[in-house]
Protein backbone atom coordinates (compact mmCIF):
# COMPACT_ATOMS: atom_id res chain seq x y z
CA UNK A 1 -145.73 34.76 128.50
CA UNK A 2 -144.69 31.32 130.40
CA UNK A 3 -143.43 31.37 133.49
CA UNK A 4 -140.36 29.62 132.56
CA UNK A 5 -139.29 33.09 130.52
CA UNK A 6 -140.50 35.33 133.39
CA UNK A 7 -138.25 33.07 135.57
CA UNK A 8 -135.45 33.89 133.14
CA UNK A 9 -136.13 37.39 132.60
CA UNK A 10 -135.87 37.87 135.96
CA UNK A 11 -132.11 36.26 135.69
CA UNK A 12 -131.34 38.57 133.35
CA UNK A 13 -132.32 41.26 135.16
CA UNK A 14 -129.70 40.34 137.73
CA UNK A 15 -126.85 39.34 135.51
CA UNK A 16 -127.24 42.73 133.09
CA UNK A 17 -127.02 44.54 136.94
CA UNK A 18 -124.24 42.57 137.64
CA UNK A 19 -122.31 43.20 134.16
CA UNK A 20 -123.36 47.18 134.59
CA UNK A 21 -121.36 46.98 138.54
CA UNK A 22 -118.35 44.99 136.82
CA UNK A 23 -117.93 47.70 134.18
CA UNK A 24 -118.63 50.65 136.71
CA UNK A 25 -116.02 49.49 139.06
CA UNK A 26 -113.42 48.67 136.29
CA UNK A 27 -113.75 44.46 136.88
CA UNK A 28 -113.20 42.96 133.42
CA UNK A 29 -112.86 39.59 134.01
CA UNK A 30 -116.10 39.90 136.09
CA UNK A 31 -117.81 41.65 133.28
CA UNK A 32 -116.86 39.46 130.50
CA UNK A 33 -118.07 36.46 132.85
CA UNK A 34 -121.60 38.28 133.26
CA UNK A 35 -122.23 39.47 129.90
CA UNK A 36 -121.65 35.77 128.92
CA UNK A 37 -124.22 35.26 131.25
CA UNK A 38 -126.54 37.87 129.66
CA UNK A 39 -125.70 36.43 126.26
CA UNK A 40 -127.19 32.81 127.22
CA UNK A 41 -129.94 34.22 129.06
CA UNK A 42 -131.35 36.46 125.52
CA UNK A 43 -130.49 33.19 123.54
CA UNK A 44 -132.54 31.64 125.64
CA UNK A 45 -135.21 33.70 126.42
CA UNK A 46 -135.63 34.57 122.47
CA UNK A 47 -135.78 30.47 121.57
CA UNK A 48 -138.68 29.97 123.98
CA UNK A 49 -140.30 33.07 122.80
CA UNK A 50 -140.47 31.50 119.16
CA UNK A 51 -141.33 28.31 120.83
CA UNK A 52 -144.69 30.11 122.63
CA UNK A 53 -145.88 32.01 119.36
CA UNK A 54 -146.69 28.67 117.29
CA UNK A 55 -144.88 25.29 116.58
CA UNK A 56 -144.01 24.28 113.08
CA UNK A 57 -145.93 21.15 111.61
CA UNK A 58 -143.77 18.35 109.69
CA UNK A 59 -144.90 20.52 106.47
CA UNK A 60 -143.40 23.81 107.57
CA UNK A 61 -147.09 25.17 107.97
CA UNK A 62 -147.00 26.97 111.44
CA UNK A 63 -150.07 25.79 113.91
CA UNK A 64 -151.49 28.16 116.17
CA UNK A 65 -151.62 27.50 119.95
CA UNK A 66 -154.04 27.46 121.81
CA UNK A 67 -155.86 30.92 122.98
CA UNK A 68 -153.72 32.50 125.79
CA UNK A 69 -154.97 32.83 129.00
CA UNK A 70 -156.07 36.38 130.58
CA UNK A 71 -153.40 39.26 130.49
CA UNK A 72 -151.74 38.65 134.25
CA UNK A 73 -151.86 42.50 135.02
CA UNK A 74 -155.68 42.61 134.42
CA UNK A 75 -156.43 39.80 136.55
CA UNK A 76 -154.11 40.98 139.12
CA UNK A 77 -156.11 44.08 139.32
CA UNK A 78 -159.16 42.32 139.76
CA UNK A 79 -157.78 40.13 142.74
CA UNK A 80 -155.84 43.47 143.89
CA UNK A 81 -159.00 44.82 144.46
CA UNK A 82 -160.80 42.21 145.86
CA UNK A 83 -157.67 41.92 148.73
CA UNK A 84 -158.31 45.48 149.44
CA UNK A 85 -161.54 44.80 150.30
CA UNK A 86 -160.76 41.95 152.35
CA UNK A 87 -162.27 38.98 151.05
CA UNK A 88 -160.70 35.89 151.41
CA UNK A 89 -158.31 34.68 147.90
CA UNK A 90 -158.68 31.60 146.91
CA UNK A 91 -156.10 29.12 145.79
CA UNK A 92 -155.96 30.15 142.32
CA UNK A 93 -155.66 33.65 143.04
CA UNK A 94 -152.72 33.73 145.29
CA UNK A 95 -151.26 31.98 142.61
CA UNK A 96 -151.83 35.21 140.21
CA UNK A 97 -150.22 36.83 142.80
CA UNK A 98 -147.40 34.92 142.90
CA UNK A 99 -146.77 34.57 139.20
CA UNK A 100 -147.34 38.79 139.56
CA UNK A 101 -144.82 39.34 141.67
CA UNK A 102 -142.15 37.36 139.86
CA UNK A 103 -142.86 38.82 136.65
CA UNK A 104 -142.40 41.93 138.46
CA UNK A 105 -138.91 40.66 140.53
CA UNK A 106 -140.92 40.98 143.67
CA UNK A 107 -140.10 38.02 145.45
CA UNK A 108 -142.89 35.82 147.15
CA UNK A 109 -146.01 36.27 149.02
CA UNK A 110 -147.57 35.42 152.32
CA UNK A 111 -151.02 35.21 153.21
CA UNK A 112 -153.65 35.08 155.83
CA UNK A 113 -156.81 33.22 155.76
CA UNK A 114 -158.58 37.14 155.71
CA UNK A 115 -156.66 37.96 152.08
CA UNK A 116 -152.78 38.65 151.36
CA UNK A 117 -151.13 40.23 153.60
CA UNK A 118 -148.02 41.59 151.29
CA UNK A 119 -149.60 42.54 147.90
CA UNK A 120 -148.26 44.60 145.33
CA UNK A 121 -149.33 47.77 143.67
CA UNK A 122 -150.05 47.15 139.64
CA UNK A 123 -148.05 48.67 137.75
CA UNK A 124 -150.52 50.88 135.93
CA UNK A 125 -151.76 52.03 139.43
CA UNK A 126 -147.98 53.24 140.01
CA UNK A 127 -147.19 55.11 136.98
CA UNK A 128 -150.80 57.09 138.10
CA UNK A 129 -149.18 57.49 141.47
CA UNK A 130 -146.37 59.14 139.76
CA UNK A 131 -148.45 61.15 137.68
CA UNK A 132 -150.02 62.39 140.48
CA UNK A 133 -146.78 63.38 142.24
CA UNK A 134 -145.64 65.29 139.39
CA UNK A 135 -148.57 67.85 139.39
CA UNK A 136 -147.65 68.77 142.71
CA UNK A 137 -144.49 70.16 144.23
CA UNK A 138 -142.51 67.28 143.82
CA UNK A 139 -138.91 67.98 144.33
CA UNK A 140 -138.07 64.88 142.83
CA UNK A 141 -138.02 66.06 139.39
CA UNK A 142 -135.06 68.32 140.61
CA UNK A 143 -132.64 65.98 141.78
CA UNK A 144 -131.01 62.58 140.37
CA UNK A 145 -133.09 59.66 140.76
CA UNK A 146 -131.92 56.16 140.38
CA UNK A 147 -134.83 53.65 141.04
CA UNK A 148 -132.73 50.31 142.60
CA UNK A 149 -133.87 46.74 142.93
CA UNK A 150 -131.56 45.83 146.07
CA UNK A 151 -132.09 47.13 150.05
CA UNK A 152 -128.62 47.78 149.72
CA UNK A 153 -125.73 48.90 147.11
CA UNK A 154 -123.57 51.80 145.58
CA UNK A 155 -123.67 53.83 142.63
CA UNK A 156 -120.29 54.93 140.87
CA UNK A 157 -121.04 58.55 139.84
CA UNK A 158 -118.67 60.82 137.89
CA UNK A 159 -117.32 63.84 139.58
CA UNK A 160 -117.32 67.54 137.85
CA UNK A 161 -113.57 67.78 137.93
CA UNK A 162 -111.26 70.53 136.73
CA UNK A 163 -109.77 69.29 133.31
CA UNK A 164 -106.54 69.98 131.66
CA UNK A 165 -105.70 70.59 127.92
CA UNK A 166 -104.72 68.22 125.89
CA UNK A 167 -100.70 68.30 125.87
CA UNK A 168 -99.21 69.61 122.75
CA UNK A 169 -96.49 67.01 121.01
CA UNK A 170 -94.25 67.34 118.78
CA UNK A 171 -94.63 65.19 115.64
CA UNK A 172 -93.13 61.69 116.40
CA UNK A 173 -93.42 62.65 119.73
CA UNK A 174 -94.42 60.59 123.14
CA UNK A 175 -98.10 61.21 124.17
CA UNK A 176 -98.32 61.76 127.39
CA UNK A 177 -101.28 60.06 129.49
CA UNK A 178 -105.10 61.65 129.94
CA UNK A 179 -105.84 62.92 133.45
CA UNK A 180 -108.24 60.32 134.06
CA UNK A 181 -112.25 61.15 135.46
CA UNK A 182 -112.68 61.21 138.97
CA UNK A 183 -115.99 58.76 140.53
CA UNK A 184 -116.89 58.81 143.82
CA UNK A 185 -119.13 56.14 145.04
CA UNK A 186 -122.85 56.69 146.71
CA UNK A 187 -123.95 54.16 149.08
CA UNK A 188 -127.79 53.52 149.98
CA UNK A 189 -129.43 52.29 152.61
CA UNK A 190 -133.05 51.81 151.96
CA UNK A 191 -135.57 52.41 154.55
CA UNK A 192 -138.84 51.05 155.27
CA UNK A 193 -141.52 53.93 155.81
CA UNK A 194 -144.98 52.82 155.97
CA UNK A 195 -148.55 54.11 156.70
CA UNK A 196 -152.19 53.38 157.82
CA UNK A 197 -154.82 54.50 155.33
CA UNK A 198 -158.79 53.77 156.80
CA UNK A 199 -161.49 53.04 154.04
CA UNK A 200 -164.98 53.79 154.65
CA UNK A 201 -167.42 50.65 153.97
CA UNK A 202 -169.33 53.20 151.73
CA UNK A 203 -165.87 53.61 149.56
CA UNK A 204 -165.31 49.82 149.74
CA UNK A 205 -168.95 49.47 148.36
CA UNK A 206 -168.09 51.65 145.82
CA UNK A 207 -166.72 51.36 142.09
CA UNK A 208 -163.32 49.76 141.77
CA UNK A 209 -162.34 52.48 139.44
CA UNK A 210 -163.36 55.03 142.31
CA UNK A 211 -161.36 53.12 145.09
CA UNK A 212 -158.27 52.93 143.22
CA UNK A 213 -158.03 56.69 142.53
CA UNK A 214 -158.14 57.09 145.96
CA UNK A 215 -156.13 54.92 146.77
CA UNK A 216 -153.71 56.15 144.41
CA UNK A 217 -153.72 59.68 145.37
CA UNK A 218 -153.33 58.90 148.66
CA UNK A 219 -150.20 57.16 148.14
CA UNK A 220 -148.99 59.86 145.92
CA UNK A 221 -149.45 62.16 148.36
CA UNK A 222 -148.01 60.28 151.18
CA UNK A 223 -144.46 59.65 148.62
CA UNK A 224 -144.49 62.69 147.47
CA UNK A 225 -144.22 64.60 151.16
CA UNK A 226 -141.62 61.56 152.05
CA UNK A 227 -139.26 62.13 148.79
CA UNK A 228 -140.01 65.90 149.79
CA UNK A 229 -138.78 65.71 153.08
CA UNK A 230 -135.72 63.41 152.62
CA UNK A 231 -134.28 65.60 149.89
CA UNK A 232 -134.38 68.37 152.18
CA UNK A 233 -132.73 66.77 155.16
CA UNK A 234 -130.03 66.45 152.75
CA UNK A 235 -129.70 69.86 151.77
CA UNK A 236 -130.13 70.97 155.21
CA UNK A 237 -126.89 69.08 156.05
CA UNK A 238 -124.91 71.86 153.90
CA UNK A 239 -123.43 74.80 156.35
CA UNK A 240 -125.55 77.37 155.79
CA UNK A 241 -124.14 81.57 155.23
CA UNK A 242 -126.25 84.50 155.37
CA UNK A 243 -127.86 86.26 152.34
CA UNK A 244 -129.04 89.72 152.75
CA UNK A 245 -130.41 91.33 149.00
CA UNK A 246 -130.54 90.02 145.42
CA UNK A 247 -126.84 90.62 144.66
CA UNK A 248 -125.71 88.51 147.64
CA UNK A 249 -128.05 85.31 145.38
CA UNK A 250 -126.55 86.55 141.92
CA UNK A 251 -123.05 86.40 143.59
CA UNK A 252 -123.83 83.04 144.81
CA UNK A 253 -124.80 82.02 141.03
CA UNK A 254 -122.32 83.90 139.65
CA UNK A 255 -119.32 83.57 142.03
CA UNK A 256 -119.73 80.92 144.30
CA UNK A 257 -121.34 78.08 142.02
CA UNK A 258 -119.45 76.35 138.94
CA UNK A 259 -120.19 78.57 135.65
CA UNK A 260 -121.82 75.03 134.18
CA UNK A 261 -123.40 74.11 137.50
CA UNK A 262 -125.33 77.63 138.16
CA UNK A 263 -126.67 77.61 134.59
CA UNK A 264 -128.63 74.46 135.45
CA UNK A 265 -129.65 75.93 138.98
CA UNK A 266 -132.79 76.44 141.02
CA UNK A 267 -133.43 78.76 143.75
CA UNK A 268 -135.27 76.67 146.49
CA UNK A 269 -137.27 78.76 149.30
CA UNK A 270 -140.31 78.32 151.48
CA UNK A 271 -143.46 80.56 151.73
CA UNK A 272 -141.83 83.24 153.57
CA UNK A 273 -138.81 82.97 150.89
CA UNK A 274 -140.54 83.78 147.95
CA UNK A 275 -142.83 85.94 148.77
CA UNK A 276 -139.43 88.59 149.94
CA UNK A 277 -138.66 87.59 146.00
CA UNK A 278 -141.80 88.39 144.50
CA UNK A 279 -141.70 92.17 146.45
CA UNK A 280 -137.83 92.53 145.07
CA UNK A 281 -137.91 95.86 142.12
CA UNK A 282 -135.24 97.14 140.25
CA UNK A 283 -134.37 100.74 140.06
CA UNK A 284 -137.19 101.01 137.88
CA UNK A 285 -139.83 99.69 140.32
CA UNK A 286 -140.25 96.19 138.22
CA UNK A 287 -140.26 93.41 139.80
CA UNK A 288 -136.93 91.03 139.63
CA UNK A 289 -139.60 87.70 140.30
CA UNK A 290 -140.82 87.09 136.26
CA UNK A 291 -142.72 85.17 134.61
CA UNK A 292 -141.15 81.80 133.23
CA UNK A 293 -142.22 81.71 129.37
CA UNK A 294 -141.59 78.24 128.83
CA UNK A 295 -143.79 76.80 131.43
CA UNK A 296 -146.73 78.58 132.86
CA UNK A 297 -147.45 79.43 136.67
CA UNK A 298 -143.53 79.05 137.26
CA UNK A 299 -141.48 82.37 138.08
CA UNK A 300 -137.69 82.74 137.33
CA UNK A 301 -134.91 84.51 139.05
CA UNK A 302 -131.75 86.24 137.30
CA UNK A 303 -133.16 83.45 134.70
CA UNK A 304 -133.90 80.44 137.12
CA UNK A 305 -136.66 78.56 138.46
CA UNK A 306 -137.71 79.85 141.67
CA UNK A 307 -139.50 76.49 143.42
CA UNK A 308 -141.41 77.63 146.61
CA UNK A 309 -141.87 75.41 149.61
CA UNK A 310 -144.67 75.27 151.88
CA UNK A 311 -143.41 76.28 155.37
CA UNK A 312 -145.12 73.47 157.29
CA UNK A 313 -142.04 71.63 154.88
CA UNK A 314 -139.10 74.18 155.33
CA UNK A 315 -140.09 76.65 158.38
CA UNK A 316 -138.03 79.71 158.58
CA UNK A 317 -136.66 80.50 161.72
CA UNK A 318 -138.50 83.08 163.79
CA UNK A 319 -137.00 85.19 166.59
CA UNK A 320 -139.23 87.94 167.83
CA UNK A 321 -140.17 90.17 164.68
CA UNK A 322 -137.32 88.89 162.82
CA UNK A 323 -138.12 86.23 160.27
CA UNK A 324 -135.40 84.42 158.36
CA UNK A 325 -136.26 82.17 155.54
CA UNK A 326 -133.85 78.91 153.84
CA UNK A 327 -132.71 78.88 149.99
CA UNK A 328 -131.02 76.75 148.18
CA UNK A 329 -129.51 77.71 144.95
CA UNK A 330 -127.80 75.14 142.79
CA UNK A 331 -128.29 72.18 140.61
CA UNK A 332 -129.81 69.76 142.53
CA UNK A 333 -129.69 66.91 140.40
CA UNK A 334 -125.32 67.12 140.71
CA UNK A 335 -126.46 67.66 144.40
CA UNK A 336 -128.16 64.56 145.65
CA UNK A 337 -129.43 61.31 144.37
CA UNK A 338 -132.59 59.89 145.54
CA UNK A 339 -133.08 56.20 145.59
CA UNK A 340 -136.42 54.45 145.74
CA UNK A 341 -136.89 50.89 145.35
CA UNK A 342 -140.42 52.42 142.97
CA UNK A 343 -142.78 49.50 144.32
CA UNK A 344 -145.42 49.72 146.94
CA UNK A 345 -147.01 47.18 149.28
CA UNK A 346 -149.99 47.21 150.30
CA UNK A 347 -152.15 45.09 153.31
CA UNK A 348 -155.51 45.19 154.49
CA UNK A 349 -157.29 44.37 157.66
CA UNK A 350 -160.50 44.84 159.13
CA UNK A 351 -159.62 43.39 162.96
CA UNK A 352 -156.04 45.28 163.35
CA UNK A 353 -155.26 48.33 164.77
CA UNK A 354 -158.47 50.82 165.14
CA UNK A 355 -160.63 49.07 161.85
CA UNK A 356 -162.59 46.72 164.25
CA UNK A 357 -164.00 49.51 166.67
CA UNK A 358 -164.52 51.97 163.80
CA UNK A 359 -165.98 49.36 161.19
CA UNK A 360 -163.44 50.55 158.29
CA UNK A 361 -160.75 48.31 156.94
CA UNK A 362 -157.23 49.81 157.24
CA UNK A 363 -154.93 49.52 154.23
CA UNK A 364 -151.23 49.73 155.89
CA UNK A 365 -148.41 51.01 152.45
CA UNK A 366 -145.07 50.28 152.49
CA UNK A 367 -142.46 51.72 150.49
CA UNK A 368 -138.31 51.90 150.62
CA UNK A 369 -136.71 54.70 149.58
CA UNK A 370 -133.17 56.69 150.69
CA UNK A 371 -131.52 59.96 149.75
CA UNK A 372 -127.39 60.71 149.79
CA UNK A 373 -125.48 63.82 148.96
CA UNK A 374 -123.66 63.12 145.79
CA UNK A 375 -121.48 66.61 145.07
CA UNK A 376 -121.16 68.92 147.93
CA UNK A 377 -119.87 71.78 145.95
CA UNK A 378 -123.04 71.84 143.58
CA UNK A 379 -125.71 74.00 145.83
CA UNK A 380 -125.12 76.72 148.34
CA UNK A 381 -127.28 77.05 151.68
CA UNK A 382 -128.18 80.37 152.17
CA UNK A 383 -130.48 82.33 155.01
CA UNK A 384 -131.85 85.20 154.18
CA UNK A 385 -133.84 88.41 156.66
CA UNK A 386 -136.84 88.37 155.20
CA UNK A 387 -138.77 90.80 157.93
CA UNK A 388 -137.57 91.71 160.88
């Protein structure tokens, strides 16, 4: 692929945003102007693509081009990993990193005479990163995500409103007007939240295949506790009410959540939470906490995944002997909507902060993520005795 159509696929991106923003907020005239946009951009993009896979000779026999060069992502890798170790790019390779980054809408680069200083993670590397998240507790797969490209923006979200019935008419008679859907918009802020991860010379030294991984899981691990801990400051912001036995949570998911809402709920609780659960018994001494059936080393709850917390994550509150633990039951995803901008940066040194006196290099990760409450009315905070 030529830069020239990266450069233009990276227009597109923009203009199909800006078409998708016209027709969220109802602009028509702006829509119509951006999808005409969009339109030229495909023409484009798809004449230039024919263009790249051969040229036709004066006979209508096509002529191959000339061998492409390397595949960008693998040679990215290769100078991704030679910038984590510090060595000095040369000319040539910042300019992999540059094409890189605007294949991948990233922007520019700036470097050091010691290596880049504002790399990217490949894309492979990421989708192992999220792989990694999603064997752990990631409470990310409960909520709404919607990965952004801007610092900045709003999302027009439809609200669960109470419908009416369609009016009944008399034949030949007026037809009255639809209640329309109700949106509310959701405004993000992304925030930069960064960290300082020290590499032993004996791991530099090592395979490239062995550094990655650890630098992957790292990462993971480091995202996964921030998307963790910004989806519960968000649920923490509900007003909480106390819950004293297993028919106060079954009145909460039958009574207090929507009918459609609480059959699409989870029961969120820390260490001290579920393990009150998993001692609940029926009149029959079995235990309420089951297993789920449909995926393995989960328990359910009147039907519903129980997710446990760790309490270093979600304490409980302790007063004396009396111990009371945080749930939340609902449907997170109509809850809250996380935002990540889904791209890390990474930087090395070996002089900054403590590398120098300890001999490591120090890789510093940024990412930018941000978490809003979308519908209030979807999850119920509840505090429940658990000992005491």
């Amino acid at each position: 692929m030529t830069r020239e159509i990266r450069d233009l696929m990276a227009r597109l991106a923009e203009a199909e945003e800006a078409a998708r923003a016209a027709i969220q907020t109802g602009d028509d005239k702006a829509a119509e102007e951006a999808m005409t946009k969009v339109r030229s951009l495909r023409a484009r993009i798809k004449a230039l693509q024919e263009l790249e896979e051969g040229a036709l000779d004066l006979g209508g026999q096509r002529v191959d081009e000339p061998e492409t060069p390397k595949d960008l992502g693998s040679e990215y890798k290769r100078v991704f990993v030679k910038a984590i170790r510090n060595r000095g790019l040369t000319a040539s390779e910042l300019a992999v990193v540059r094409e890189y980054r605007a294949a991948m809408h990233e922007g520019g680069v700036t470097s050091d005479p010691d290596g880049d200083s504002s790399l990217i993670v490949p894309q492979d590397i990421q989708t192992r990163i999220n792989e990694i998240m999603r064997s752990r507790v990631a409470l990310s797969q409960y909520v709404r995500v919607e990965r952004v490209n801007t610092l900045s923006g709003s999302r027009v979200l439809e609200r669960d409103e109470d419908m009416t019935p369609l009016a009944a008419v008399d034949e030949y008679g007026e037809i009255p007007e639809l209640d329309n859907p109700k949106f509310t918009p959701v405004n993000y802020q992304l925030r930069k939240r960064a960290g300082i991860l020290p590499i032993t010379n004996e791991l530099l030294n090592d395979t490239d295949q062995n550094l990655l991984d650890y630098v992957a899981d790292w990462i993971a691990r480091k995202v996964l506790v921030t998307h963790n801990t910004l989806i519960l400051d968000v649920l923490r912001g509900l007003t909480p009410e106390t819950l004293a036995s297993a028919d106060d949570l079954k009145k909460v998911l039958n009574v207090s959540l929507d009918p459609d809402v609480s059959l699409n709920a989870v029961i969120l609780t820390n260490q001290d939470g579920y393990h009150w659960l998993d001692t609940l018994k029926d009149n029959d001494g079995r235990y309420l906490l089951q297993p789920d059936v449909t995926q393995p080393g989960r328990r359910v709850l009147f039907g519903r995944p129980v997710v446990p917390v760790p309490n270093r994550y979600l304490p409980s509150t302790v007063d004396g002997d009396t111990v009371t633990a945080p749930f939340f039951i609902g449907a997170l995803n109509q809850f809250e909507v996380l935002f990540p901008r889904g791209v890390y940066e990474l930087a090395s040194t070996r002089e900054g902060g403590q590398a120098w006196r300890r001999d490591t290099t120090e890789l510093r990760v940024i990412s930018r993520d941000d978490c809003r409450q979308w519908d209030a009315a979807a999850a119920v905070y509840g505090l429940v005795t658990v000992s005491g």
